[in-house]
C-alpha atoms as a PDB file:
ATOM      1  CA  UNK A   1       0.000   0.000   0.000  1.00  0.00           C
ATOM      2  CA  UNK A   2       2.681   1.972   1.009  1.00  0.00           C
ATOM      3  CA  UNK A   3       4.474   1.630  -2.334  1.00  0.00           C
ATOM      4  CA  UNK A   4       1.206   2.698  -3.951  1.00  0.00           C
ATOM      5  CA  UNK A   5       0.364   5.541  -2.201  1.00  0.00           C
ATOM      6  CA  UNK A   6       4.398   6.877  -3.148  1.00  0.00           C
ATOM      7  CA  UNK A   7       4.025   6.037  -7.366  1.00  0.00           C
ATOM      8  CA  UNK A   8       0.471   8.572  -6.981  1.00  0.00           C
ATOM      9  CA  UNK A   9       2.154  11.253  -5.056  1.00  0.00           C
ATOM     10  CA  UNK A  10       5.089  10.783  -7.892  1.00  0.00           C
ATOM     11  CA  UNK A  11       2.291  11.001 -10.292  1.00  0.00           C
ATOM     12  CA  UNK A  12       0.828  13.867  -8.935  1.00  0.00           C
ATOM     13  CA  UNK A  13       3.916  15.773  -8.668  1.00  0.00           C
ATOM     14  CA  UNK A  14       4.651  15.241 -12.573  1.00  0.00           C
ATOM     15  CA  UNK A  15       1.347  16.392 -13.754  1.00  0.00           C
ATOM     16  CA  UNK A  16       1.707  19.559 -11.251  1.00  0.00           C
ATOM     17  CA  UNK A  17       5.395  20.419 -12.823  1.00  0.00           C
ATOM     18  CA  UNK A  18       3.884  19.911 -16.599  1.00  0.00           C
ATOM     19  CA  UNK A  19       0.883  22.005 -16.055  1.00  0.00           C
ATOM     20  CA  UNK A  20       3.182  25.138 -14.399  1.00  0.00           C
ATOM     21  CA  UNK A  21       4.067  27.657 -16.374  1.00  0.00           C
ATOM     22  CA  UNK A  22       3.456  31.833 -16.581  1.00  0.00           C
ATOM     23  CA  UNK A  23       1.317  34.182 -18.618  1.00  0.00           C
ATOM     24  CA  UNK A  24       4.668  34.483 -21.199  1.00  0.00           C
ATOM     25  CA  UNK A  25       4.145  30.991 -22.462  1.00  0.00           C
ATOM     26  CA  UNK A  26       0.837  32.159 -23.893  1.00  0.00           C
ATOM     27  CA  UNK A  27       3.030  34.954 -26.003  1.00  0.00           C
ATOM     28  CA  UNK A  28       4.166  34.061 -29.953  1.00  0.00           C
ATOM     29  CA  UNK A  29       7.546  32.443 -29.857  1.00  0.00           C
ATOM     30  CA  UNK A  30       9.949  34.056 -31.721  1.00  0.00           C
ATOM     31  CA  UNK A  31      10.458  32.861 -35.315  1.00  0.00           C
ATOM     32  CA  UNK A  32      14.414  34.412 -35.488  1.00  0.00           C
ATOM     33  CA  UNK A  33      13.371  35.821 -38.785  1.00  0.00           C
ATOM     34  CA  UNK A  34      13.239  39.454 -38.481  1.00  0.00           C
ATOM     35  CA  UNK A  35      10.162  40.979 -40.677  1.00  0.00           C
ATOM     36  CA  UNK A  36      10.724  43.342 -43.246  1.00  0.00           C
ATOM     37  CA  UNK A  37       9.090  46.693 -42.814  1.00  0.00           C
ATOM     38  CA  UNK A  38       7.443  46.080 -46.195  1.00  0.00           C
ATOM     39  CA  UNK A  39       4.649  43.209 -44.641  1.00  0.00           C
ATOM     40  CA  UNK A  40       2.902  46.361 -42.604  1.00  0.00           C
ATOM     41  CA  UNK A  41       2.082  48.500 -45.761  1.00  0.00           C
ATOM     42  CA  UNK A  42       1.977  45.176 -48.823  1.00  0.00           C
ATOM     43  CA  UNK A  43      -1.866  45.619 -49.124  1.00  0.00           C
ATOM     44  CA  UNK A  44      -1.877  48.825 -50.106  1.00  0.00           C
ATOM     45  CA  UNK A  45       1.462  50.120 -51.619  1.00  0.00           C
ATOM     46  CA  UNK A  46       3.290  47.015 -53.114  1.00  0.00           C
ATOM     47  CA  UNK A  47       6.615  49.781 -53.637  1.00  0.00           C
ATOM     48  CA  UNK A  48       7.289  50.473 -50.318  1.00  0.00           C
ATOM     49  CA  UNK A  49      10.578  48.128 -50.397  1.00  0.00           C
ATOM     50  CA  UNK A  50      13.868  48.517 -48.961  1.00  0.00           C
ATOM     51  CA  UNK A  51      17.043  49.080 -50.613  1.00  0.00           C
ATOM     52  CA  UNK A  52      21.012  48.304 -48.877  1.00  0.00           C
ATOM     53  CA  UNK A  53      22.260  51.832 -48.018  1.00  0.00           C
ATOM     54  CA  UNK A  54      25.539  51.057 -46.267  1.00  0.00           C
ATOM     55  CA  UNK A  55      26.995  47.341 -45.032  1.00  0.00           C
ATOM     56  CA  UNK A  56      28.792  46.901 -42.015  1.00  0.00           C
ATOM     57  CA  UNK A  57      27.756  50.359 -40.691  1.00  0.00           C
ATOM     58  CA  UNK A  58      29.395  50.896 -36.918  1.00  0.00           C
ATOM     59  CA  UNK A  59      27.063  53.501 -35.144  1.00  0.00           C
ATOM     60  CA  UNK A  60      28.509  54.378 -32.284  1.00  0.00           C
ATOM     61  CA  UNK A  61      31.156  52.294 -31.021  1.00  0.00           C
ATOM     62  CA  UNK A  62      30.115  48.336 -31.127  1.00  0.00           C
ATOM     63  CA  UNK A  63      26.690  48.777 -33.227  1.00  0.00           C
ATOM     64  CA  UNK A  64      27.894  46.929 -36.061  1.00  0.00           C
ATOM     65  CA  UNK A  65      24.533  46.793 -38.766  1.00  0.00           C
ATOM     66  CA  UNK A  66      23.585  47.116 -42.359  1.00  0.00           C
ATOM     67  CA  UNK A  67      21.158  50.248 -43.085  1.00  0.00           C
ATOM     68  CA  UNK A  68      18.195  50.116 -45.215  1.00  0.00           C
ATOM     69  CA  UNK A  69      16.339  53.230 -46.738  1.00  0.00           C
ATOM     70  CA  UNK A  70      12.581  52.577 -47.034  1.00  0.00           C
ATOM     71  CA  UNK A  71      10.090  55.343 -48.209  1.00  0.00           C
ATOM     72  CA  UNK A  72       8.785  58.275 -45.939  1.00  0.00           C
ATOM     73  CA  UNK A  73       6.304  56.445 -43.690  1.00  0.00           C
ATOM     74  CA  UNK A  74       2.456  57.149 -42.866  1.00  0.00           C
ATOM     75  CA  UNK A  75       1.295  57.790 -39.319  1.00  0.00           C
ATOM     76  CA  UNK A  76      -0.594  54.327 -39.739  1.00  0.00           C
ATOM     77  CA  UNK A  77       2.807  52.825 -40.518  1.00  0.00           C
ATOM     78  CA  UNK A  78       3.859  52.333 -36.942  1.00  0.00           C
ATOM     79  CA  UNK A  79       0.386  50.944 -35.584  1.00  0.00           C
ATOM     80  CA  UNK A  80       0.625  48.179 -38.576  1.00  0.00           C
ATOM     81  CA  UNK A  81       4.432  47.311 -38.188  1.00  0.00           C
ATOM     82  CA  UNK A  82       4.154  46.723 -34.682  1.00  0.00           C
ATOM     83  CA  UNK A  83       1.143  43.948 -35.131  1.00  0.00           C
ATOM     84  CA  UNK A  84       3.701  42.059 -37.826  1.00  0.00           C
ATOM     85  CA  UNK A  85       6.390  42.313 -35.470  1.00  0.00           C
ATOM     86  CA  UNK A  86       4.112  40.390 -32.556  1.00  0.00           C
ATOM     87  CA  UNK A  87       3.338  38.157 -34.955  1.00  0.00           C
ATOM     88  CA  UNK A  88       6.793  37.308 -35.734  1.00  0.00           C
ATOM     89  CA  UNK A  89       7.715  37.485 -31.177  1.00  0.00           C
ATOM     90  CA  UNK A  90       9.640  40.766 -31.576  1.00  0.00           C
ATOM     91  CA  UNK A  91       9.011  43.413 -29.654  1.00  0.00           C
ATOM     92  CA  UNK A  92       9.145  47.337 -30.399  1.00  0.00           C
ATOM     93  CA  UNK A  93       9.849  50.237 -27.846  1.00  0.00           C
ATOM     94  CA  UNK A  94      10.645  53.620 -28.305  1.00  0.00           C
ATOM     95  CA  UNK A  95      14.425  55.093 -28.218  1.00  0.00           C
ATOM     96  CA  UNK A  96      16.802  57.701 -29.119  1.00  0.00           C
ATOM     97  CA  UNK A  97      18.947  56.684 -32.149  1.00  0.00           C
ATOM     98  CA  UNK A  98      22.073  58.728 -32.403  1.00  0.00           C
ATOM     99  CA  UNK A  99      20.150  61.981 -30.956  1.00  0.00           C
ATOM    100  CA  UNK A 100      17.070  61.130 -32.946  1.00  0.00           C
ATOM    101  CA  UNK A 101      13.765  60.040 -32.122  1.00  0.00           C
ATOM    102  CA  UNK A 102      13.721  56.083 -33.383  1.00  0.00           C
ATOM    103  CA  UNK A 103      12.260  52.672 -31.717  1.00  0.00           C
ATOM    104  CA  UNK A 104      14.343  49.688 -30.646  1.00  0.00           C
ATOM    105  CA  UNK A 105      13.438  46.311 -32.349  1.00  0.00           C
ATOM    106  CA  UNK A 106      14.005  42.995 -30.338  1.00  0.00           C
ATOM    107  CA  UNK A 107      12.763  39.803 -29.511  1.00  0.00           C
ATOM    108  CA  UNK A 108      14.925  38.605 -26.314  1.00  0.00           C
ATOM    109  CA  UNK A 109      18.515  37.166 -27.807  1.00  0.00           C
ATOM    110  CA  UNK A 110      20.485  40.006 -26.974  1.00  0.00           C
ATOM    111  CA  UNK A 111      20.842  41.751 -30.558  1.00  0.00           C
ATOM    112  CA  UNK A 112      18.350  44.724 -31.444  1.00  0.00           C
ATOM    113  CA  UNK A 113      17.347  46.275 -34.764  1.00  0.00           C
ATOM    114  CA  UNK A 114      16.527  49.990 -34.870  1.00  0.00           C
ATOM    115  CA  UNK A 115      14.017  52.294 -36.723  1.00  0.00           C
ATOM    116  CA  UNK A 116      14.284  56.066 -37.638  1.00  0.00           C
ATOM    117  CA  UNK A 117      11.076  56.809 -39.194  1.00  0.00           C
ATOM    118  CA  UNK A 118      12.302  60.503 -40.405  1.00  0.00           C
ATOM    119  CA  UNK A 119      15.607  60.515 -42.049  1.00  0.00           C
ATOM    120  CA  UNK A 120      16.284  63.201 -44.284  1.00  0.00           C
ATOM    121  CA  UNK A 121      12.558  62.505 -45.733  1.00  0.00           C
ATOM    122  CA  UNK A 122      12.824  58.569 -45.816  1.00  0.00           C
ATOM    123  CA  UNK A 123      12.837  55.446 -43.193  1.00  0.00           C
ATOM    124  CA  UNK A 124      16.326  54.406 -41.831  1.00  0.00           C
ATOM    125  CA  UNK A 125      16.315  50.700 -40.745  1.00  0.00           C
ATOM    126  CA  UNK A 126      19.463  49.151 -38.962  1.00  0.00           C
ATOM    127  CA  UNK A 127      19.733  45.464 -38.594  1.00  0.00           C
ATOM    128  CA  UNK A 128      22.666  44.584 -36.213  1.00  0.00           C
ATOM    129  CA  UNK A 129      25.040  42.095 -37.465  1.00  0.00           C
ATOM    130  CA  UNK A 130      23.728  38.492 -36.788  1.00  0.00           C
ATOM    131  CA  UNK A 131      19.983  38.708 -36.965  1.00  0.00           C
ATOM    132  CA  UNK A 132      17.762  37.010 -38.904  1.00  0.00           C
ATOM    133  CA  UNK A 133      17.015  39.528 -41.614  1.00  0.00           C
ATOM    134  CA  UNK A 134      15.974  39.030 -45.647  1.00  0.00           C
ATOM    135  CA  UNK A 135      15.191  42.382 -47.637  1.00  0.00           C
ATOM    136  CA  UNK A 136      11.526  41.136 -48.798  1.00  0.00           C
ATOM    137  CA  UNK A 137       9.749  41.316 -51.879  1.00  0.00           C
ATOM    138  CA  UNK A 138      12.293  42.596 -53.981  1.00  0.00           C
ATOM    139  CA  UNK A 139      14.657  41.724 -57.046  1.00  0.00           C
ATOM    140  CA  UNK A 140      17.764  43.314 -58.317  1.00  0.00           C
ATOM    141  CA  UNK A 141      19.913  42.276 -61.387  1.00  0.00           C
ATOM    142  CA  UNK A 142      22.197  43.659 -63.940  1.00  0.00           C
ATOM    143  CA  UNK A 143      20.537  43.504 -67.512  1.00  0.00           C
ATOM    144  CA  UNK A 144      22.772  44.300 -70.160  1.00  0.00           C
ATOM    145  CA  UNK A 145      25.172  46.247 -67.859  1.00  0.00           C
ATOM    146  CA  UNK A 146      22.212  48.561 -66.036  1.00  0.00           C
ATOM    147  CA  UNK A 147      21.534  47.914 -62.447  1.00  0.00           C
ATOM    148  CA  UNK A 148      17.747  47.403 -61.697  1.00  0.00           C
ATOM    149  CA  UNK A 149      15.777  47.410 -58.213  1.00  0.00           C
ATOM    150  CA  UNK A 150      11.828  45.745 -58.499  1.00  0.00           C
ATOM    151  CA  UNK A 151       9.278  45.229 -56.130  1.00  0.00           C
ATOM    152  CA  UNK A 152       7.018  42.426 -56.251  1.00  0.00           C
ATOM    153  CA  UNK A 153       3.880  43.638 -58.279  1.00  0.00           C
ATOM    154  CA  UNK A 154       1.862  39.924 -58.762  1.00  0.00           C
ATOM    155  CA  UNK A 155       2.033  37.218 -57.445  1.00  0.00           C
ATOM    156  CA  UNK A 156       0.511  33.336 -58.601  1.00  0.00           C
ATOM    157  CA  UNK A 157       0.996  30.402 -56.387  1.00  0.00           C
ATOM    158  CA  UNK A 158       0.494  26.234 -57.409  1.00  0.00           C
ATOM    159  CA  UNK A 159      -2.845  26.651 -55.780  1.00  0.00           C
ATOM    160  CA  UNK A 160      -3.525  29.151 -58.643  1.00  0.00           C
ATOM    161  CA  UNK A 161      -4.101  28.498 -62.230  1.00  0.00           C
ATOM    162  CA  UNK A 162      -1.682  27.134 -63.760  1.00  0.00           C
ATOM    163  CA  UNK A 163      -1.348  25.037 -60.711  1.00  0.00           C
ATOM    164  CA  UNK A 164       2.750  24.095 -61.624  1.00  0.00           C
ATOM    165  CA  UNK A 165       4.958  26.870 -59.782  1.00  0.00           C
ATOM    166  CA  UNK A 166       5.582  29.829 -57.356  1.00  0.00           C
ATOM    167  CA  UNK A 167       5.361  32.965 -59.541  1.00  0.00           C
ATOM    168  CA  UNK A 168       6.194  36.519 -59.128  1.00  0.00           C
ATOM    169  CA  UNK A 169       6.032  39.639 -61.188  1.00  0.00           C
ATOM    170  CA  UNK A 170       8.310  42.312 -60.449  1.00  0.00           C
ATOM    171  CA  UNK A 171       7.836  46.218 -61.359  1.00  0.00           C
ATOM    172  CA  UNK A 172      10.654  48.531 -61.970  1.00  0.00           C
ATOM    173  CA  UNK A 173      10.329  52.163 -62.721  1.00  0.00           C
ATOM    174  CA  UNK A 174      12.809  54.447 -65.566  1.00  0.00           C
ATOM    175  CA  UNK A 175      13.618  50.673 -67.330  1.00  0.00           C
ATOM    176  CA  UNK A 176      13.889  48.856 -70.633  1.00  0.00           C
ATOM    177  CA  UNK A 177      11.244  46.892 -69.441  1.00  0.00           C
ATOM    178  CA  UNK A 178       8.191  47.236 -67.049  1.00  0.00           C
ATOM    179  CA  UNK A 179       7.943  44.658 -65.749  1.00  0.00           C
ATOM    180  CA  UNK A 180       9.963  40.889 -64.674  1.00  0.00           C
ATOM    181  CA  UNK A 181       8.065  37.468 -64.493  1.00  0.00           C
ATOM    182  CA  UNK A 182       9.818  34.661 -62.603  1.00  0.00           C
ATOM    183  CA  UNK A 183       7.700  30.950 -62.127  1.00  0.00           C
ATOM    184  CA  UNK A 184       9.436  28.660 -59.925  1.00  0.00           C
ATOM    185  CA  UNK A 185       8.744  24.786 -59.672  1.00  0.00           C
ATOM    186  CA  UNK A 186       6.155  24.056 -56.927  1.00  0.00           C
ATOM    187  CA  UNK A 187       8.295  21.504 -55.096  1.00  0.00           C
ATOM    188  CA  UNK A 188      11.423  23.852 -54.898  1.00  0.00           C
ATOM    189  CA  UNK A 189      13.271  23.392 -51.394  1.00  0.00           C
ATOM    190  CA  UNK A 190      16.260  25.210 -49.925  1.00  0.00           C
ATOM    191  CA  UNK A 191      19.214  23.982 -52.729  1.00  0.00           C
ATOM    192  CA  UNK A 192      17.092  23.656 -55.374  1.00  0.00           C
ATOM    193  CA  UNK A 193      19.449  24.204 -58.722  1.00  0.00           C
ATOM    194  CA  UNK A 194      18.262  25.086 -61.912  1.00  0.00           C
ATOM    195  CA  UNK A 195      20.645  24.799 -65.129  1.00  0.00           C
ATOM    196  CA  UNK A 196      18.591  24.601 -68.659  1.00  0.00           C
ATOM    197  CA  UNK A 197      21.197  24.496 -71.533  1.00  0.00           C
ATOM    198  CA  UNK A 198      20.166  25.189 -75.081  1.00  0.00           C
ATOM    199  CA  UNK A 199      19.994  21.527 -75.579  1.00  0.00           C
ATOM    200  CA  UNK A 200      17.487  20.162 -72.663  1.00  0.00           C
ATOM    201  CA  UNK A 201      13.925  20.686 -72.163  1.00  0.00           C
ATOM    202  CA  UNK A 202      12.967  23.135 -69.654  1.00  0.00           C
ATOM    203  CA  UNK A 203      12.007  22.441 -65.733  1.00  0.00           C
ATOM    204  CA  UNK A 204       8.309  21.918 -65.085  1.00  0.00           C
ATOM    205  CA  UNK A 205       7.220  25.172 -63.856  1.00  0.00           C
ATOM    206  CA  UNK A 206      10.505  26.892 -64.621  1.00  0.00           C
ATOM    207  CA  UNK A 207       9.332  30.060 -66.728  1.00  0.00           C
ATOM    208  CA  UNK A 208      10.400  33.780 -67.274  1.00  0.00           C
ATOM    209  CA  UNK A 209       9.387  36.739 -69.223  1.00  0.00           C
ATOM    210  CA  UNK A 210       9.390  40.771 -69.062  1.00  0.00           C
ATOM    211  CA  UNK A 211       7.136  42.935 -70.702  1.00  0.00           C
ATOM    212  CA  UNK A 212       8.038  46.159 -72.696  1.00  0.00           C
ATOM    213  CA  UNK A 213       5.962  48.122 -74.916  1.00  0.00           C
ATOM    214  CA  UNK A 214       2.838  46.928 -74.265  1.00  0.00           C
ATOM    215  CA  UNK A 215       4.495  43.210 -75.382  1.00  0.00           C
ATOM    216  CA  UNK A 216       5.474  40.243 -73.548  1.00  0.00           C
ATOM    217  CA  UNK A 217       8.873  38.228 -74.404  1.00  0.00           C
ATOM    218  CA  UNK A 218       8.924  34.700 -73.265  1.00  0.00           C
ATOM    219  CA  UNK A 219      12.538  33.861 -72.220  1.00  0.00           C
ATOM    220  CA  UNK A 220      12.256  30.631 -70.944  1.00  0.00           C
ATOM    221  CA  UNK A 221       9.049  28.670 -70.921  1.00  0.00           C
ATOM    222  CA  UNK A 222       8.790  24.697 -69.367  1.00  0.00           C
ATOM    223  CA  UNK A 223       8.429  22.118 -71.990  1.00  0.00           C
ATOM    224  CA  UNK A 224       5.082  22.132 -74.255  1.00  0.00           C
ATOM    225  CA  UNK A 225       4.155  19.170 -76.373  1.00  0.00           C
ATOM    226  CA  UNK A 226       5.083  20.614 -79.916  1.00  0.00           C
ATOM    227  CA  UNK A 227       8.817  21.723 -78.213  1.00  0.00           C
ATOM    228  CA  UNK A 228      10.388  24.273 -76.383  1.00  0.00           C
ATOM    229  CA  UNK A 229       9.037  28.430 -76.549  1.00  0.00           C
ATOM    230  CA  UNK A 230      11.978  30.271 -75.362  1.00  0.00           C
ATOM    231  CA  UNK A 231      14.568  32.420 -76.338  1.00  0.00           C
ATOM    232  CA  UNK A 232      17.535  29.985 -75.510  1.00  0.00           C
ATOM    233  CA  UNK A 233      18.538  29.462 -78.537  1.00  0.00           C
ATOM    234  CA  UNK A 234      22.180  28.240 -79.174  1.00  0.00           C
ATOM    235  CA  UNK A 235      25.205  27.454 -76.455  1.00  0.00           C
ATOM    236  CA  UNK A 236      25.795  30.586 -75.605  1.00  0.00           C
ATOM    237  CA  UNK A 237      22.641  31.086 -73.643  1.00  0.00           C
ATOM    238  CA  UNK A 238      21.314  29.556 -70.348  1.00  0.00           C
ATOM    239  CA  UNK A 239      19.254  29.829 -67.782  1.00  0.00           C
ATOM    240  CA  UNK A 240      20.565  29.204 -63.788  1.00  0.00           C
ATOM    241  CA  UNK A 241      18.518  29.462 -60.655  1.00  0.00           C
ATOM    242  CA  UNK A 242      19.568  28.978 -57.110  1.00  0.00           C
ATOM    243  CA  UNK A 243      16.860  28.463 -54.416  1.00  0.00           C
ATOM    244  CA  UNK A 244      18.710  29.542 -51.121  1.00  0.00           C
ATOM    245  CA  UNK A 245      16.320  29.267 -49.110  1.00  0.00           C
ATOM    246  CA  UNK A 246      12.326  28.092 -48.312  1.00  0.00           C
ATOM    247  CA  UNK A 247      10.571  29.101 -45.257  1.00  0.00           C
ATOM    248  CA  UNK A 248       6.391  29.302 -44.301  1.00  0.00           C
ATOM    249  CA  UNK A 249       6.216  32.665 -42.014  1.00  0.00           C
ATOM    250  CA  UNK A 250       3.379  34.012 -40.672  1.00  0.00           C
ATOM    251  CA  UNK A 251       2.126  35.589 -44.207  1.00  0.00           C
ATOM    252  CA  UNK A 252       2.959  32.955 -46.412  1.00  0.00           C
ATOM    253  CA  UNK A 253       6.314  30.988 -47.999  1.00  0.00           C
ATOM    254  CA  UNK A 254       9.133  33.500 -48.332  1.00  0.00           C
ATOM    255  CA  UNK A 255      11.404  32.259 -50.979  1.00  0.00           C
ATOM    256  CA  UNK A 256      15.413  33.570 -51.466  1.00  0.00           C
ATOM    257  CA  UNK A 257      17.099  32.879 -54.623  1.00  0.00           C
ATOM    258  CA  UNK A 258      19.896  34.261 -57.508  1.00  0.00           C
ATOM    259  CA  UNK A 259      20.020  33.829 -61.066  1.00  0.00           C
ATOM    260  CA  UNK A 260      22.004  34.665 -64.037  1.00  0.00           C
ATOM    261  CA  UNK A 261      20.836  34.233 -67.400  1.00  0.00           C
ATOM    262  CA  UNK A 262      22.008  34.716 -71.697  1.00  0.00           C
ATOM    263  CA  UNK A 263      19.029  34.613 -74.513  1.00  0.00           C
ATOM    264  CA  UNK A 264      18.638  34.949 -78.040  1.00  0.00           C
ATOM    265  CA  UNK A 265      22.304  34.527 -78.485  1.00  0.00           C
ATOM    266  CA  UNK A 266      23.601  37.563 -75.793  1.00  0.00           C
ATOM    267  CA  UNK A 267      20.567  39.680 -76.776  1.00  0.00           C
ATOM    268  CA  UNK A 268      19.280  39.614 -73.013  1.00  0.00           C
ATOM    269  CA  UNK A 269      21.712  39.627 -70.371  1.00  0.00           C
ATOM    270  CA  UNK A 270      21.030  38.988 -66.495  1.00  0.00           C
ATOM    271  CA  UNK A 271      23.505  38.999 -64.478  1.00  0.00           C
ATOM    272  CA  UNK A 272      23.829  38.804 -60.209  1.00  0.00           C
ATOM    273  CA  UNK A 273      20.568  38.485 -60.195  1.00  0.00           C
ATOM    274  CA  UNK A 274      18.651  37.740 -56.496  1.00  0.00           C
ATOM    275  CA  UNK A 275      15.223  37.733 -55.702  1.00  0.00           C
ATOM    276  CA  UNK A 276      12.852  37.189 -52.671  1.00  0.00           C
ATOM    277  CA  UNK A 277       9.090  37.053 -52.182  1.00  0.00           C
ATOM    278  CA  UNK A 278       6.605  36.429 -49.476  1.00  0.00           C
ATOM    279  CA  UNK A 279       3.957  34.349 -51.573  1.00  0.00           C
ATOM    280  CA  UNK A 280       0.588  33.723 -49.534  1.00  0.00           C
ATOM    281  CA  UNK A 281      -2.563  31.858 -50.629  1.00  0.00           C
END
């Protein structure tokens, strides 16, 4: 009896310990992924993006961050970021940055972002060295020796017709073209490489095409059943993709990747090309 009586106080004691805990357990863990600005403002102005001001900025004498100019910022904007960044388990509290008036980003490990919503008419952002932190919904490339910086415009995912690939559409203002179209195979994972020579069929849901002039150009289209539709066209051009990385957030699967591309025999050139997206159902 004795014996008994000791395994249900044991028993007792283990279901007490499991069932303890605080109000903090009921708070979102955090994901380590620090959200871009962009998610507070995507539903209604798809070109508030970041660009890289300055890498390996010291402020002070051991903040050591890259800086990111957004645009100027509504009053709404701080209301909207701070919901994403709860979301996400980071925390936001107000702070002087360098003299100026500026919020402190955080979510418990020890390493902080920081926000200056007026800087000389824009939105600094400083991400200390270390975090967690991928400049969203935007590509940049070198076409034909010109730099261009997009912002996702559209986006089409395999739940969507044609039910094959992750697709985005990027805008870019002052360009040779308007706009960038980039599918990407529905099963693509973190190290997912792409290499189509002009002498092999295309990947299933591997596609890309920019529009100028009120005209499309299909550079690389998947395989069709009367042959390939592209613009690779002898062994001088290819197509390369690199998926670096594959991740479901809070607002969908973000989705990190470079390219570098030749068609219609040097005609179109892409070169350093990377890309990221936030793609939600």
């Amino acid at each position: 009896m004795k014996k008994l009586f000791a395994l249900l106080l044991v028993a007792m004691l283990l279901v007490g310990s499991a069932m303890a805990g605080s109000l903090d357990d009921l708070l979102p863990k955090p994901s380590g992924l620090l959200p871009d600005p962009c998610l507070a403002v995507r539903g209604d102005d798809r070109s508030f993006v970041g660009k890289l001001y300055r890498e390996n900025f010291v402020l002070g004498t051991d903040y050591v961050c890259d800086a990111y100019l957004y645009p100027r910022v509504t009053r709404s904007f701080l209301g909207s970021y701070t919901r994403v960044l709860q979301k996400f388990g980071y925390t936001i509290v107000e702070t002087q940055v360098d003299g100026q008036d500026g919020y402190s980003i955080q979510c418990g490990d020890g390493k902080k972002a920081l926000m200056v919503p007026d800087f000389n008419g824009q939105m600094l952002f400083l991400v200390e060295k270390g975090m967690d932190f991928v400049l969203t919904n935007v590509c940049t490339v070198t076409y034909n020796g010109a730099e261009y910086h997009m912002y996702l415009y559209l986006q089409d995912t395999p739940e969507e017709y044609p039910y094959t690939s992750w697709g985005a559409t990027y805008k870019v203002e002052n360009a040779y073209f308007e706009t960038m179209a980039i599918s990407l195979p529905k099963d693509i994972r973190a190290g997912s490489y792409y290499d189509v020579p002009a002498e092999e069929d295309c990947y299933t849901g591997l596609k890309m095409d920019y529009y100028r002039n009120y005209k499309f150009k299909t550079l690389l289209y998947d395989s069709v059943p009367f042959g390939r539709m592209d613009a690779i066209e002898n062994s001088r051009d290819y197509a390369r993709f690199s998926i670096t990385r594959v991740e479901d957030t809070e607002y969908g699967r973000l989705i990190v990747g470079t390219f570098s591309c030749c068609f219609d025999e040097g005609e179109d050139e892409f070169e350093n090309g990377w890309f990221s997206m936030i793609l939600s159902n």
